[in-house]
C-alpha atoms as a PDB file:
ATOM      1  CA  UNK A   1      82.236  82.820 153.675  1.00  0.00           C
ATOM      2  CA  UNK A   2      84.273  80.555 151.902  1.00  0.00           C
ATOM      3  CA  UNK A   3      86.264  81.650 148.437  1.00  0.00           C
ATOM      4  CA  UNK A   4      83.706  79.058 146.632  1.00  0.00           C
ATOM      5  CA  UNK A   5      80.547  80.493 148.362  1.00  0.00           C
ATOM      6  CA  UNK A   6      81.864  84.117 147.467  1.00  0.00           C
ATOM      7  CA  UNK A   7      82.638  83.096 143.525  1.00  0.00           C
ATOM      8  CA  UNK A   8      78.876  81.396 143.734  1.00  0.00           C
ATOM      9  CA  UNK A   9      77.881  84.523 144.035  1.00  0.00           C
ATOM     10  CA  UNK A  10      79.574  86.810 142.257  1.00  0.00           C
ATOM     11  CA  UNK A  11      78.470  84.610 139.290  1.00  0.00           C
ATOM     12  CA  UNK A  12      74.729  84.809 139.937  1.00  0.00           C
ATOM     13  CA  UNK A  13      74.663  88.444 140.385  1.00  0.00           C
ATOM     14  CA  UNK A  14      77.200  88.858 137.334  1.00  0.00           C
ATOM     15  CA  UNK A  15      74.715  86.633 135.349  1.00  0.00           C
ATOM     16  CA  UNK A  16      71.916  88.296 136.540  1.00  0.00           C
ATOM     17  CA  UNK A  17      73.196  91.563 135.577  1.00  0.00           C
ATOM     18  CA  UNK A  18      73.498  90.461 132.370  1.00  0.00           C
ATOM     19  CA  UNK A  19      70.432  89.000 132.096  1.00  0.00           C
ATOM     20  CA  UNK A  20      67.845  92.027 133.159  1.00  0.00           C
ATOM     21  CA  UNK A  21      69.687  95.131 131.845  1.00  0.00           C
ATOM     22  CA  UNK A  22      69.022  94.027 128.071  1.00  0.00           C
ATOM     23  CA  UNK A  23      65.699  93.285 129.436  1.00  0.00           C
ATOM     24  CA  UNK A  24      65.382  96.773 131.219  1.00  0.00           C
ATOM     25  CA  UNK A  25      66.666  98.617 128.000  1.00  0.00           C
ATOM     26  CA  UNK A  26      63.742  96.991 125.900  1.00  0.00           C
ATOM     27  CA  UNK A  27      60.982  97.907 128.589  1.00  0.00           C
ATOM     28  CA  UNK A  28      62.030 101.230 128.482  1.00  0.00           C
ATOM     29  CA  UNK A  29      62.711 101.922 124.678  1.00  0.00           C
ATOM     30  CA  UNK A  30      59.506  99.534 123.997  1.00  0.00           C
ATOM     31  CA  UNK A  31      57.127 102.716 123.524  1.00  0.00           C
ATOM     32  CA  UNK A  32      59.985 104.505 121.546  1.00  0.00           C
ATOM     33  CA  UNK A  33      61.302 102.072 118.527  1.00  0.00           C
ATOM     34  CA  UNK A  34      59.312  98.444 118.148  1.00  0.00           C
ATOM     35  CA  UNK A  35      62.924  96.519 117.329  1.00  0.00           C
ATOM     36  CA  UNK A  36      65.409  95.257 119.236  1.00  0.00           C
ATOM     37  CA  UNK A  37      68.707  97.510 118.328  1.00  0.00           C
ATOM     38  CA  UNK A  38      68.981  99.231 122.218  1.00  0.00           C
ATOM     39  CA  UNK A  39      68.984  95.690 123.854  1.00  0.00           C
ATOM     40  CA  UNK A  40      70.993  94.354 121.081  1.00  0.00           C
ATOM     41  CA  UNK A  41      73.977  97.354 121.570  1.00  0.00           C
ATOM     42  CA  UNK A  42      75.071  96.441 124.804  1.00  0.00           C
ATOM     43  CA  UNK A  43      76.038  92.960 124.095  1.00  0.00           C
ATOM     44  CA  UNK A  44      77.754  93.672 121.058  1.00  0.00           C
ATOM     45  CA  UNK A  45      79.435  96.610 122.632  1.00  0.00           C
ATOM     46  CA  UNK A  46      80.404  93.996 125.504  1.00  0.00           C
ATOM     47  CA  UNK A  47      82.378  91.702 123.109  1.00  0.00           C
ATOM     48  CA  UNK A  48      83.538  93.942 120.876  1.00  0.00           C
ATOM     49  CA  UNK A  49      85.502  95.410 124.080  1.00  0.00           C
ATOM     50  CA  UNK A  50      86.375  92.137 124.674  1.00  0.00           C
ATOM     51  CA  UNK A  51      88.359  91.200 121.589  1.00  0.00           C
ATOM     52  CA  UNK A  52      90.018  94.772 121.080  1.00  0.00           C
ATOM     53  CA  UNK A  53      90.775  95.584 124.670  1.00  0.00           C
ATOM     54  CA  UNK A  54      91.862  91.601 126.228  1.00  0.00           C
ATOM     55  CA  UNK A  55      95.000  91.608 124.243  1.00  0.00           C
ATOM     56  CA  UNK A  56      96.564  94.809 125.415  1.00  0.00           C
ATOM     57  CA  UNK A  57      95.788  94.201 128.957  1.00  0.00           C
ATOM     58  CA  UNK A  58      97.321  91.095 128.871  1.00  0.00           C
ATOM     59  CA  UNK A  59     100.161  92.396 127.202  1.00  0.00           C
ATOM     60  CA  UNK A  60     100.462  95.188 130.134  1.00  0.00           C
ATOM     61  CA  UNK A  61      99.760  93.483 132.882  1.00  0.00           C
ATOM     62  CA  UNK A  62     102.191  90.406 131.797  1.00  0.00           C
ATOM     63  CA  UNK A  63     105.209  93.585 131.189  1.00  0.00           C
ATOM     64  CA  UNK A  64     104.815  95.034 134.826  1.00  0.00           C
ATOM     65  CA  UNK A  65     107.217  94.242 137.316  1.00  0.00           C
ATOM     66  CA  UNK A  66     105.344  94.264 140.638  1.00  0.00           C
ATOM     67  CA  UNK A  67     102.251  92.335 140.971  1.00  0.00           C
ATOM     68  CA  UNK A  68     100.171  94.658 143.845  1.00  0.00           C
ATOM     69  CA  UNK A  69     100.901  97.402 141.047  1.00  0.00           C
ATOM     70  CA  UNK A  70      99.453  95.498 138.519  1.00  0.00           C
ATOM     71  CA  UNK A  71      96.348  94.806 140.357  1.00  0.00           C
ATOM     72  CA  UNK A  72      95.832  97.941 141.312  1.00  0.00           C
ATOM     73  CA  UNK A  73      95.818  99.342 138.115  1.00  0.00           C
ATOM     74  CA  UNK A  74      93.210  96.160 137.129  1.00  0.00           C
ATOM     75  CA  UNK A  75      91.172  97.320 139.784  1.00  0.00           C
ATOM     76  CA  UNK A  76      91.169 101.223 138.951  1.00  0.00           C
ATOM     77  CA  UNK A  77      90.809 100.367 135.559  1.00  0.00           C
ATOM     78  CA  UNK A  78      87.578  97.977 136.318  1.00  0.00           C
ATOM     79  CA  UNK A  79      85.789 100.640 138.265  1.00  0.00           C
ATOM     80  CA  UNK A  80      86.182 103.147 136.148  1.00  0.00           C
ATOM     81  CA  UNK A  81      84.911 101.235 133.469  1.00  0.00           C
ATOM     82  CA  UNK A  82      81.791 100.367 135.452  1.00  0.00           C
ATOM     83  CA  UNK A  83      81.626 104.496 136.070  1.00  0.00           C
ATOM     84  CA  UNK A  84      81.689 105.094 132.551  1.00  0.00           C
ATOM     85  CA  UNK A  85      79.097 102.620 131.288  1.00  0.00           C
ATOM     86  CA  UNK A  86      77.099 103.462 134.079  1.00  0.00           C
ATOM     87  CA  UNK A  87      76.878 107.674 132.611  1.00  0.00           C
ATOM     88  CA  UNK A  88      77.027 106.317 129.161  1.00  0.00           C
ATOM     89  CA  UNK A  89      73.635 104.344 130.184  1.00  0.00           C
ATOM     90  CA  UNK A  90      72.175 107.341 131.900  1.00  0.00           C
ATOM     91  CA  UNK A  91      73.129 109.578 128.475  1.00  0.00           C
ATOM     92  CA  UNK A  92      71.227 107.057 126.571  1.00  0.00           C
ATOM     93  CA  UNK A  93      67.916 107.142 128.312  1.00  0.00           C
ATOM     94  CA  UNK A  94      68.362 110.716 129.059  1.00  0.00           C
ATOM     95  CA  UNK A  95      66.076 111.433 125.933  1.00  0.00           C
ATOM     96  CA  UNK A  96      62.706 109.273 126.902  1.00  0.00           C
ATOM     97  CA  UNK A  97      62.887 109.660 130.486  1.00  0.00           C
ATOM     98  CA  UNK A  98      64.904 112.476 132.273  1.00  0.00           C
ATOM     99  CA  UNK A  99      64.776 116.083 132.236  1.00  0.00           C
ATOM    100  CA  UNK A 100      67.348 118.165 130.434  1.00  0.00           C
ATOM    101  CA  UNK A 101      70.957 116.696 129.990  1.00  0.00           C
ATOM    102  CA  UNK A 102      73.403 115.124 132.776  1.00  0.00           C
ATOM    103  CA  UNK A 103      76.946 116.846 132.908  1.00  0.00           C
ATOM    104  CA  UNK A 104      79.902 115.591 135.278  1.00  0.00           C
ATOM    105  CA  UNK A 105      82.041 118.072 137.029  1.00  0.00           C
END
């Protein structure tokens, strides 16, 4: 594929991602609370990351000397990120819809 077909798509799936999860938070917290403050949380939480967290990164990734380290530590840093949301979102439904709490090892 070419680099533009690949971007293509990493933008729809990004923007579909961000499209149904606030959707699939207010399905499931529908029967729970009648408002809109578990859909509403993740977008809020996404740019308030944004404008505390941007700076520093830039200001780290601009100070390193060797660009493959750099990326690296981008790339690390991205996927645990998407980890951590990812157990932070199973936490949060925990109480409606699973069993008994969720512990990593």
């Amino acid at each position: 594929l070419s680099l533009y077909a690949m971007h293509a798509l990493r933008c729809a799936a990004d923007r579909t991602w961000d499209f149904f999860l606030p959707l699939l938070i207010a399905e499931l917290y529908s029967a729970i609370t009648h408002d809109l403050a578990p859909s509403a949380a993740l977008p809020a939480c996404q740019a308030a990351a944004c404008v505390l967290l941007s700076a520093p990164l830039a200001g780290w990734f601009q100070r390193q000397q060797r660009e493959h380290t750099s990326f690296v530590g981008l790339l690390v840093l991205e996927n645990a990120t998407v980890v951590l949301g990812g157990w932070l979102l199973v936490q949060a439904l925990q109480g409606p819809l699973l069993p008994g709490p969720m512990v990593l090892s």
